[in-house]
C-alpha atoms as a PDB file:
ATOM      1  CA  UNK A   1      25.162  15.982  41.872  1.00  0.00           C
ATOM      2  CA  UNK A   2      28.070  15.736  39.127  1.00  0.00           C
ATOM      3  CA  UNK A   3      25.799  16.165  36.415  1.00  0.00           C
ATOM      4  CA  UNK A   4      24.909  20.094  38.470  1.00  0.00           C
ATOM      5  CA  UNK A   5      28.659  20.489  39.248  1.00  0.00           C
ATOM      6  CA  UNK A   6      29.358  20.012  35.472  1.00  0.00           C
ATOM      7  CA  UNK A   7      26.483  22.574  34.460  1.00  0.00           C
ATOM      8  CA  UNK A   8      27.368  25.039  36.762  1.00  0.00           C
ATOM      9  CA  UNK A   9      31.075  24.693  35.374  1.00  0.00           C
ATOM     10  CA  UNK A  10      29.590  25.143  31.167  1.00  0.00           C
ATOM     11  CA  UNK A  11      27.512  28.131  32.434  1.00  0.00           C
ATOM     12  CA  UNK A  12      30.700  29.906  34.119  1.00  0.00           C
ATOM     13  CA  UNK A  13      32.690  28.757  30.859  1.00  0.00           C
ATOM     14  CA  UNK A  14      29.429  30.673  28.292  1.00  0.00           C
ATOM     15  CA  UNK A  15      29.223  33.408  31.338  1.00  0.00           C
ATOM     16  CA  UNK A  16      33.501  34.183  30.605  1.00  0.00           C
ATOM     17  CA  UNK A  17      33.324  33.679  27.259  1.00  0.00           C
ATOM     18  CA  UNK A  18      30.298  36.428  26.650  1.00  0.00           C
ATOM     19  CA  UNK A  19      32.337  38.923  29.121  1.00  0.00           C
ATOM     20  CA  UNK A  20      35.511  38.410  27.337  1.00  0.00           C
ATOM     21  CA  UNK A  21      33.678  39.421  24.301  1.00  0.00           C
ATOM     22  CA  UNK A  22      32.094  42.439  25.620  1.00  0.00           C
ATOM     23  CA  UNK A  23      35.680  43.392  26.869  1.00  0.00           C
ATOM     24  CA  UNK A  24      37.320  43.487  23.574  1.00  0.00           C
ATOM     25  CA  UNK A  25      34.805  45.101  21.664  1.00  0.00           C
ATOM     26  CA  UNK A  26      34.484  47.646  24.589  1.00  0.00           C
ATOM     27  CA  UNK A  27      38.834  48.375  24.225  1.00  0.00           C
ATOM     28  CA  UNK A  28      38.219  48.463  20.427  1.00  0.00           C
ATOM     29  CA  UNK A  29      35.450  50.848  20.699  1.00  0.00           C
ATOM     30  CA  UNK A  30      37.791  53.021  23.201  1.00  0.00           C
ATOM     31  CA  UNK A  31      40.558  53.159  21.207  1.00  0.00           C
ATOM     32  CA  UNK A  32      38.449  53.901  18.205  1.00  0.00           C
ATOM     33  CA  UNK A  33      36.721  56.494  19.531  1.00  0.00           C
ATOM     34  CA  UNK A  34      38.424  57.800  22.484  1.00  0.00           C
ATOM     35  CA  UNK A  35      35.661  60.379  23.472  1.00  0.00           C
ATOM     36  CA  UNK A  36      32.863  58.378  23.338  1.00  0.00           C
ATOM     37  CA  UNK A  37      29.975  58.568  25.508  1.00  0.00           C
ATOM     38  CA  UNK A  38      29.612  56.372  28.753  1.00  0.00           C
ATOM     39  CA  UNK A  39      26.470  55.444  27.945  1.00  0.00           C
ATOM     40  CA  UNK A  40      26.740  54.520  24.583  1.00  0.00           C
ATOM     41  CA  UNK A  41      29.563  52.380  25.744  1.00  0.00           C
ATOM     42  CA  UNK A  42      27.603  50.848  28.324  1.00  0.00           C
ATOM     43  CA  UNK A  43      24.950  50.095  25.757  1.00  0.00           C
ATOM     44  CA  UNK A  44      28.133  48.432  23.739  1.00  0.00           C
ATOM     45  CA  UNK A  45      28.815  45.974  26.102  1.00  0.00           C
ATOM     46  CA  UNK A  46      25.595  44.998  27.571  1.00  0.00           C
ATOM     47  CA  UNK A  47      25.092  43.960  23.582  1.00  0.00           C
ATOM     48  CA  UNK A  48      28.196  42.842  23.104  1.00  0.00           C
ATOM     49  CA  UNK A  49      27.982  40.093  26.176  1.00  0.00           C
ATOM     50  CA  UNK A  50      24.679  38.634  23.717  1.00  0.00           C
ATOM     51  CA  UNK A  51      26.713  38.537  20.775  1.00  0.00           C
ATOM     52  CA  UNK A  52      25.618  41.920  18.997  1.00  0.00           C
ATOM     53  CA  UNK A  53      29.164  43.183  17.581  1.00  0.00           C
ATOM     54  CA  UNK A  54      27.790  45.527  15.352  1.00  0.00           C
ATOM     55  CA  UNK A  55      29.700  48.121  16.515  1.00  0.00           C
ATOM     56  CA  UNK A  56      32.926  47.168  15.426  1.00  0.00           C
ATOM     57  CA  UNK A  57      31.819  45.775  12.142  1.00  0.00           C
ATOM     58  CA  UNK A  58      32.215  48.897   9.645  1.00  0.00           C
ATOM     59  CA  UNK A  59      35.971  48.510  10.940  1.00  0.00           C
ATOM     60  CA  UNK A  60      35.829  45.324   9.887  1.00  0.00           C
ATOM     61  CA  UNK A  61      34.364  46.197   6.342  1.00  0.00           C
ATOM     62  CA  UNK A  62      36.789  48.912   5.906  1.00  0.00           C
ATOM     63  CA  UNK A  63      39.573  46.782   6.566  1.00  0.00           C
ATOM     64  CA  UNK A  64      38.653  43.597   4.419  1.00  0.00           C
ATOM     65  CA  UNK A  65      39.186  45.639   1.587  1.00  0.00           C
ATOM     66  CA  UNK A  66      42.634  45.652   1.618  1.00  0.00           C
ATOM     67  CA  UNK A  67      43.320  42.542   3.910  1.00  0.00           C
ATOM     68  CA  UNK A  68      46.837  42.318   3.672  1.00  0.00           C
ATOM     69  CA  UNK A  69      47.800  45.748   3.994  1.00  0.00           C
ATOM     70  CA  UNK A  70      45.614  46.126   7.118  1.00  0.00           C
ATOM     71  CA  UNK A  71      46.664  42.553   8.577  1.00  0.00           C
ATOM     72  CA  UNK A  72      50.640  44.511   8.916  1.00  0.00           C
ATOM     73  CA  UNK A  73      49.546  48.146   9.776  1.00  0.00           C
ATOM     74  CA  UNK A  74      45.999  47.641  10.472  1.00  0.00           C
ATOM     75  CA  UNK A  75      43.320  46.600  13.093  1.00  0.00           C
ATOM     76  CA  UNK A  76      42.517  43.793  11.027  1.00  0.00           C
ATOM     77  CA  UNK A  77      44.094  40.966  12.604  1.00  0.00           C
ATOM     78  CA  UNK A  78      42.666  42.210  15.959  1.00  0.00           C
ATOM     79  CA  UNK A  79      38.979  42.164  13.967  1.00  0.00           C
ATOM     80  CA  UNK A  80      39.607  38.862  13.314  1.00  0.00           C
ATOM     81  CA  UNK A  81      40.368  37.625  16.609  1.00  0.00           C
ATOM     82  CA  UNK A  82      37.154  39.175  17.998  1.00  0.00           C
ATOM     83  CA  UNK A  83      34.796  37.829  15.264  1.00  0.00           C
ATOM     84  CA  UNK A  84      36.548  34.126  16.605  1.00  0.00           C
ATOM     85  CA  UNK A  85      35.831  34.818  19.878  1.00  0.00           C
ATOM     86  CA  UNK A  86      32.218  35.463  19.309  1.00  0.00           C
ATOM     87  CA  UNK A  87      32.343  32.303  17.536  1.00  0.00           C
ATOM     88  CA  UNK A  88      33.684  30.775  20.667  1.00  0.00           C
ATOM     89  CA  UNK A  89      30.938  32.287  22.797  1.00  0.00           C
ATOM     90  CA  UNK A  90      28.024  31.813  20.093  1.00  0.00           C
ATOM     91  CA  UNK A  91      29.142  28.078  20.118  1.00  0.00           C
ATOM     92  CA  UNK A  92      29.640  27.302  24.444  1.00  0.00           C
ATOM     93  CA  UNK A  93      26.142  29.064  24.201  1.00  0.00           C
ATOM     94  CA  UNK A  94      24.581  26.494  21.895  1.00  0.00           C
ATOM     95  CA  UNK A  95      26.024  23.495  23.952  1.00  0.00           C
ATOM     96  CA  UNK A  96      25.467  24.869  27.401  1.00  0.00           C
ATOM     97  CA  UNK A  97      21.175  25.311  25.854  1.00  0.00           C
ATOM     98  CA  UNK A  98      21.115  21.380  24.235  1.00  0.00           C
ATOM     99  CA  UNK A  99      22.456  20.409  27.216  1.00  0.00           C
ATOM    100  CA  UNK A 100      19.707  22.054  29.560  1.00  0.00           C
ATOM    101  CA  UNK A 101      17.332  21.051  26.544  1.00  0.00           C
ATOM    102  CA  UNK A 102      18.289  17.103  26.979  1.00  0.00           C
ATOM    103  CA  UNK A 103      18.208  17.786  30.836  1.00  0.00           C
ATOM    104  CA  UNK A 104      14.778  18.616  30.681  1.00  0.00           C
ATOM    105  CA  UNK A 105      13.620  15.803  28.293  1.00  0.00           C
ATOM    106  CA  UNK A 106      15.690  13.748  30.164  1.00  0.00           C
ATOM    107  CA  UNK A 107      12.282  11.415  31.236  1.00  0.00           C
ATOM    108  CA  UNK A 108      11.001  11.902  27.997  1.00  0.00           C
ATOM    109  CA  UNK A 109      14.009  10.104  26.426  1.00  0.00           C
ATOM    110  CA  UNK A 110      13.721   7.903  28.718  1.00  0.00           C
ATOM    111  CA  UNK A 111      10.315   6.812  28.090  1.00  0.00           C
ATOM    112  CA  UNK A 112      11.268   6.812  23.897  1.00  0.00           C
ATOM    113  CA  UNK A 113      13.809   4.061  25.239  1.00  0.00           C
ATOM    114  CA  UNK A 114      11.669   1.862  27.028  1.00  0.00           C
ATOM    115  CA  UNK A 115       8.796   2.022  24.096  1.00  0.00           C
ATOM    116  CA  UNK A 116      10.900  -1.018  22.270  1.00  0.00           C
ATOM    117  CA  UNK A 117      10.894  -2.934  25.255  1.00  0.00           C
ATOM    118  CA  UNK A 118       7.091  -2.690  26.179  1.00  0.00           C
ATOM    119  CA  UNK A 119       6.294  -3.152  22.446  1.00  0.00           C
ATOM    120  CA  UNK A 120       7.736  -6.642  22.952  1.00  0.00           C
ATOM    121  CA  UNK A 121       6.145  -7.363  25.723  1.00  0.00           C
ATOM    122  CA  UNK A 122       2.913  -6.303  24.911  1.00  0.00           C
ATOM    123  CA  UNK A 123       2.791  -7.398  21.484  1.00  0.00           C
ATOM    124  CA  UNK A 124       2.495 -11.328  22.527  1.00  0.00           C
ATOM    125  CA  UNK A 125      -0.068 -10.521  25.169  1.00  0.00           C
ATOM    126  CA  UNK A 126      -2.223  -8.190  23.211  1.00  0.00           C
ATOM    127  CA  UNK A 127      -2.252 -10.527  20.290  1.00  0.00           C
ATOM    128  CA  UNK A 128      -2.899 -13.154  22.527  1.00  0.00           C
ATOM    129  CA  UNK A 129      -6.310 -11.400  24.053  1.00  0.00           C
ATOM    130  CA  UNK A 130      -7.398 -10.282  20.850  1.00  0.00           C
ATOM    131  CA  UNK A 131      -7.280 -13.697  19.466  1.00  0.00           C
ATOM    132  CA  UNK A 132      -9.186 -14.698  22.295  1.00  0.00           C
ATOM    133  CA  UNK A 133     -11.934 -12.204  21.796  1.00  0.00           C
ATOM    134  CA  UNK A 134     -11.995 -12.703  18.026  1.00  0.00           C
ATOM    135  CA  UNK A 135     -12.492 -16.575  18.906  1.00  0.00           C
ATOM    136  CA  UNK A 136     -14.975 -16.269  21.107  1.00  0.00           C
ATOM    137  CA  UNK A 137     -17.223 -13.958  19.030  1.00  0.00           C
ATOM    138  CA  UNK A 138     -16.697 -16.463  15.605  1.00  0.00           C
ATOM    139  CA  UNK A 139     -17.844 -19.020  18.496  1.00  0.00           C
ATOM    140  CA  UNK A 140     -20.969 -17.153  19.110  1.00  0.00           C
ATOM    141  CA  UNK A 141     -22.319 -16.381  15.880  1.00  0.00           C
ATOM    142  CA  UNK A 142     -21.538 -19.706  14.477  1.00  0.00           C
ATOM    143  CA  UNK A 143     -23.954 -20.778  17.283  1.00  0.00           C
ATOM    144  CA  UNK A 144     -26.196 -18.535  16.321  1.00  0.00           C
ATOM    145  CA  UNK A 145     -27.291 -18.998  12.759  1.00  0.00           C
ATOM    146  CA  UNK A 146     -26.448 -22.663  13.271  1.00  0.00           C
ATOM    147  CA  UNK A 147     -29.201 -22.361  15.842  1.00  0.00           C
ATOM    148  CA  UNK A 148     -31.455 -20.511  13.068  1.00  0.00           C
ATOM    149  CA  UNK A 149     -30.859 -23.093  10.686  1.00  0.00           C
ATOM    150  CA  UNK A 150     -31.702 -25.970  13.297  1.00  0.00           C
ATOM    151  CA  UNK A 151     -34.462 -23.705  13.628  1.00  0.00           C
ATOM    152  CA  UNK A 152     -36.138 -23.656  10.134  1.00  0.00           C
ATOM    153  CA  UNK A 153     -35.098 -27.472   9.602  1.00  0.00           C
ATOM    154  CA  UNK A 154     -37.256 -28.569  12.915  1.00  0.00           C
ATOM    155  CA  UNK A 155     -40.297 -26.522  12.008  1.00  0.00           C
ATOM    156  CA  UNK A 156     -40.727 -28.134   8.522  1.00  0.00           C
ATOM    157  CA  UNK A 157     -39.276 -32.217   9.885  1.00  0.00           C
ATOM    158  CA  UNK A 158     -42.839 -32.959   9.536  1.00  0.00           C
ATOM    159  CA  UNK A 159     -43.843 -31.789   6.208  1.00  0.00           C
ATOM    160  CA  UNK A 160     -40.448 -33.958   4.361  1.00  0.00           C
ATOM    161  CA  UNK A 161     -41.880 -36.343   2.214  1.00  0.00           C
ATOM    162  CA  UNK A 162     -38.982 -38.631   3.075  1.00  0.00           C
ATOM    163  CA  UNK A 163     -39.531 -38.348   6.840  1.00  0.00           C
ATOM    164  CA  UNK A 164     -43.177 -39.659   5.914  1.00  0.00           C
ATOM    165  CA  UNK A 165     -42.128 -42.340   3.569  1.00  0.00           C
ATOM    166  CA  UNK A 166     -39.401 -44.044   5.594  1.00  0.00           C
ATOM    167  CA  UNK A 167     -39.296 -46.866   3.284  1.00  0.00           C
ATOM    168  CA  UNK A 168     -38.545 -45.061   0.116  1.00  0.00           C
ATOM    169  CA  UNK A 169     -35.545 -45.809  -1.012  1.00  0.00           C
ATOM    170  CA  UNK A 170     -35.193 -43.333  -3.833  1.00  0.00           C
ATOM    171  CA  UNK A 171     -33.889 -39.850  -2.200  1.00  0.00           C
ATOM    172  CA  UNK A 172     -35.935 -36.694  -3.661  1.00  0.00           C
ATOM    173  CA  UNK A 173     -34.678 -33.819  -3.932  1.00  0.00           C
ATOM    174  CA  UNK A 174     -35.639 -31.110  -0.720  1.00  0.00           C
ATOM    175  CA  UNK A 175     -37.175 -29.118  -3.599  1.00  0.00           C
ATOM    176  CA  UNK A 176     -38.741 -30.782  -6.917  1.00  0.00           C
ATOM    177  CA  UNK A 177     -41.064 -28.965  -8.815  1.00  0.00           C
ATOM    178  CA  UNK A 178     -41.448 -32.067 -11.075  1.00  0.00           C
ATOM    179  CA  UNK A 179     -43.087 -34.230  -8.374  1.00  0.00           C
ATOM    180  CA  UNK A 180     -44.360 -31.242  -6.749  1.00  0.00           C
ATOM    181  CA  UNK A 181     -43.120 -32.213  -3.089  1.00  0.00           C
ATOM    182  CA  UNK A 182     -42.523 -29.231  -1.200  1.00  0.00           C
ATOM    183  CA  UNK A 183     -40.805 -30.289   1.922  1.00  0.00           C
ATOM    184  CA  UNK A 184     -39.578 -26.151   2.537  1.00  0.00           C
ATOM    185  CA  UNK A 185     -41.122 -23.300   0.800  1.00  0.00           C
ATOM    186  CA  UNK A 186     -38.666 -21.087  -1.496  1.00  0.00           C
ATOM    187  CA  UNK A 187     -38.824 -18.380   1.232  1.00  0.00           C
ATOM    188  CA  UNK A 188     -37.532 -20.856   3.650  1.00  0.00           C
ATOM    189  CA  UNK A 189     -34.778 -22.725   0.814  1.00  0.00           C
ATOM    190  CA  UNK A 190     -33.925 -19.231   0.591  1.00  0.00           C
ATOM    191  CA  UNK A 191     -33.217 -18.687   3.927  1.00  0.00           C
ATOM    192  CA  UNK A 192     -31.880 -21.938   4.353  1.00  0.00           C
ATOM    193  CA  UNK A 193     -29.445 -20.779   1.881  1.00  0.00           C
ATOM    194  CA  UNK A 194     -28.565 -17.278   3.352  1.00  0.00           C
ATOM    195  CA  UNK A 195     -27.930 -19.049   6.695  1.00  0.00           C
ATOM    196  CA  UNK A 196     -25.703 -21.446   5.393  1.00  0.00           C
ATOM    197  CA  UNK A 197     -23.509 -18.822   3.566  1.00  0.00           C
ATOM    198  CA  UNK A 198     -22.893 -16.862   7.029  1.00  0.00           C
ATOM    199  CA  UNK A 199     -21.317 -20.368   8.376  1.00  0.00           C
ATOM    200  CA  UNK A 200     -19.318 -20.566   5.490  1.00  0.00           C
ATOM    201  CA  UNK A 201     -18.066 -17.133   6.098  1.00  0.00           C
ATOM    202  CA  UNK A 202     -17.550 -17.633   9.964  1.00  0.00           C
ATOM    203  CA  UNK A 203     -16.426 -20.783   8.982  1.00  0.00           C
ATOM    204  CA  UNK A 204     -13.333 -19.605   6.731  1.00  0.00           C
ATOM    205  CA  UNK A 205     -12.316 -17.975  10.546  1.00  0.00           C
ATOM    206  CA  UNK A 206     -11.524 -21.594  11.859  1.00  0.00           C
ATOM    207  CA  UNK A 207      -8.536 -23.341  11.998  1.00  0.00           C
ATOM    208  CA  UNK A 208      -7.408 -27.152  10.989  1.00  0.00           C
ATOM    209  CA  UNK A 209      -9.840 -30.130  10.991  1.00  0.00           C
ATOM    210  CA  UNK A 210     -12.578 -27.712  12.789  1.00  0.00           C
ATOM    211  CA  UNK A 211     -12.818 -25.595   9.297  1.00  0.00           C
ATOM    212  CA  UNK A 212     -12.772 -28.339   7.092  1.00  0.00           C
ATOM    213  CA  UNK A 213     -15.327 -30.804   9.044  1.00  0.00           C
ATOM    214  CA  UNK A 214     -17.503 -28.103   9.550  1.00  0.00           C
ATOM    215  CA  UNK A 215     -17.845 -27.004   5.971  1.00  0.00           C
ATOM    216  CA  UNK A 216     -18.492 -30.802   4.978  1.00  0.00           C
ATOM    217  CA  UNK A 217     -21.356 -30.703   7.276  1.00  0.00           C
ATOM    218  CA  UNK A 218     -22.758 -27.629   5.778  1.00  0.00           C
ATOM    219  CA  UNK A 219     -22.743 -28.832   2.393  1.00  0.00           C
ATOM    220  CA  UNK A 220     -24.540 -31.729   3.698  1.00  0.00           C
ATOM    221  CA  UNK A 221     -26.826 -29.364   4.953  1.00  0.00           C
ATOM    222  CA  UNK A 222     -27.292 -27.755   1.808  1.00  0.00           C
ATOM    223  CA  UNK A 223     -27.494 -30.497  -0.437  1.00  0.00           C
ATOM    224  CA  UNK A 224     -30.693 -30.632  -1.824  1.00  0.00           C
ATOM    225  CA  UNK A 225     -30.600 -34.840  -2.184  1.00  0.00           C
ATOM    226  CA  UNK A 226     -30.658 -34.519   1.882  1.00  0.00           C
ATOM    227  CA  UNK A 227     -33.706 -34.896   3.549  1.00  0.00           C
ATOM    228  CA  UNK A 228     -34.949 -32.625   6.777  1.00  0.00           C
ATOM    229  CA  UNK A 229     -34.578 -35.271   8.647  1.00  0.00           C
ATOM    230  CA  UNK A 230     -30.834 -36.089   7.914  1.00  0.00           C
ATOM    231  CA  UNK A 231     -29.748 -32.572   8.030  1.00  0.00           C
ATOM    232  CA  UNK A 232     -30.826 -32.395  10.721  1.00  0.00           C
ATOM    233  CA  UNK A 233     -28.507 -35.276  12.014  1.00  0.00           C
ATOM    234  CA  UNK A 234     -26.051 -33.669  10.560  1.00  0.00           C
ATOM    235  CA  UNK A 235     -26.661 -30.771  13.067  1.00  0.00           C
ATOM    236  CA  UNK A 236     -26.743 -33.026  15.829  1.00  0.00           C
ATOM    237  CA  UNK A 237     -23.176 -34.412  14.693  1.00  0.00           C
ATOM    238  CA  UNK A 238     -21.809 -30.863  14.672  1.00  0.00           C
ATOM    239  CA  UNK A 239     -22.984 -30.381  18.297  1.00  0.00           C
ATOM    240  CA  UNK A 240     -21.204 -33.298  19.410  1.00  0.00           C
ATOM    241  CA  UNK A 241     -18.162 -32.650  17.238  1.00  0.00           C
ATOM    242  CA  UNK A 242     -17.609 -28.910  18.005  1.00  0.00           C
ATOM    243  CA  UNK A 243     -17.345 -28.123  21.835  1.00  0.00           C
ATOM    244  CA  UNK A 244     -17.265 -24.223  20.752  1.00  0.00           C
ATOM    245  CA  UNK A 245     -21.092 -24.713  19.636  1.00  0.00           C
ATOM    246  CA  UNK A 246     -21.989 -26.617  23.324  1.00  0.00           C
ATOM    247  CA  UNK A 247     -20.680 -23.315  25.120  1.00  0.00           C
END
């Protein structure tokens, strides 16, 4: 209720301010022209109480050109004091419309004050969430191209020369072109490979001791001196090590 007493009061200040305006350029204008038309003096002051002073202002050109002269025997201090009193008007009418302007925004401004506030507070959470998601999707396609890889390994256990020679003791290489074993085909190796390079790159996505264990166990996957057998061991380990990969 203060805040409409206080607005009421500015509007009544702009309101006497405009009128007292229009007055003296109205008692110029008389004087000036003593048999001027009502009308045209209506029109005067209805433009006068919006600022329009045009009327008195080829008085006020006449008279600038000798200012001194006209300040002592002239009109032109009495120019003067009308051109500040517009200024007076022009300004209680600026402040009276950013004041109705900030009235009106008030909520908006309000809202712009509170955006620091929920950024804070929302920050932590949101990151928090997102993390979460993120997490849980690296989770899921870890566990599934580790799944593809466990995959290719099991369908070709059999054909290892190692897994059918337990008691060699000399490891051969999963592909030898020299002894012509042939545990995987180069379309699988080369899957093998591809498979292995997406965990490497979901891999980077881990944190601590779960990144670096799991990209020992996927160059033990990939080394060639490794038999089907034993990677696949390997694959076993990660189950047991990585809870993520049992989800």
């Amino acid at each position: 209720q203060g805040d409409t007493v206080t607005s009421e009061y500015h509007q009544k200040a702009v309101s006497t301010s405009q009128e007292s305006l229009s007055r003296m350029v109205v008692e110029y204008n008389k004087e000036l022209y003593p048999n001027i038309d009502p009308d045209t003096l209506s029109q005067i002051e209805q433009a006068a109480k919006y600022g329009d002073i045009s009327s008195i202002m080829r008085s006020y050109e006449d008279a600038i050109t000798h200012p001194i002269k006209n300040a002592f025997f002239g009109e032109f201090i009495r120019l003067i004091l009308i051109q500040v009193q517009k200024q007076k008007a022009d300004v209680e009418s600026t402040l009276l419309n950013l004041e109705q302007l900030l009235k009106a925004n008030e909520l908006n401004f309000s809202i712009l004050a509170a955006i620091p506030a929920v950024i804070v507070v929302a920050l932590p959470v949101y990151t928090y969430t997102t993390r979460d998601r993120t997490s849980s999707a690296v989770y899921s396609f870890i566990r599934k191209h580790l799944r593809d890889v466990h995959i290719l390994l099991n369908k070709n256990l059999v054909t290892s020369p190692l897994d059918n020679n337990n008691n060699n003791n000399n490891r051969e290489p999963i592909i030898s072109v020299l002894t012509g074993h042939l545990p995987l085909t180069c379309s699988e190796f080369g899957r093998l490979i591809v498979g292995i390079e997406i965990l490497e790159f979901y891999c980077t996505q881990l944190k601590g001791n779960q990144r670096d264990w799991m990209r020992e166990d996927l160059r033990e996957i990939a080394n060639e001196q490794y038999s089907v057998s034993q990677r696949l061991m390997t694959i076993q380990r990660m189950y047991g090590t990585y809870s993520f990969l049992r989800s």
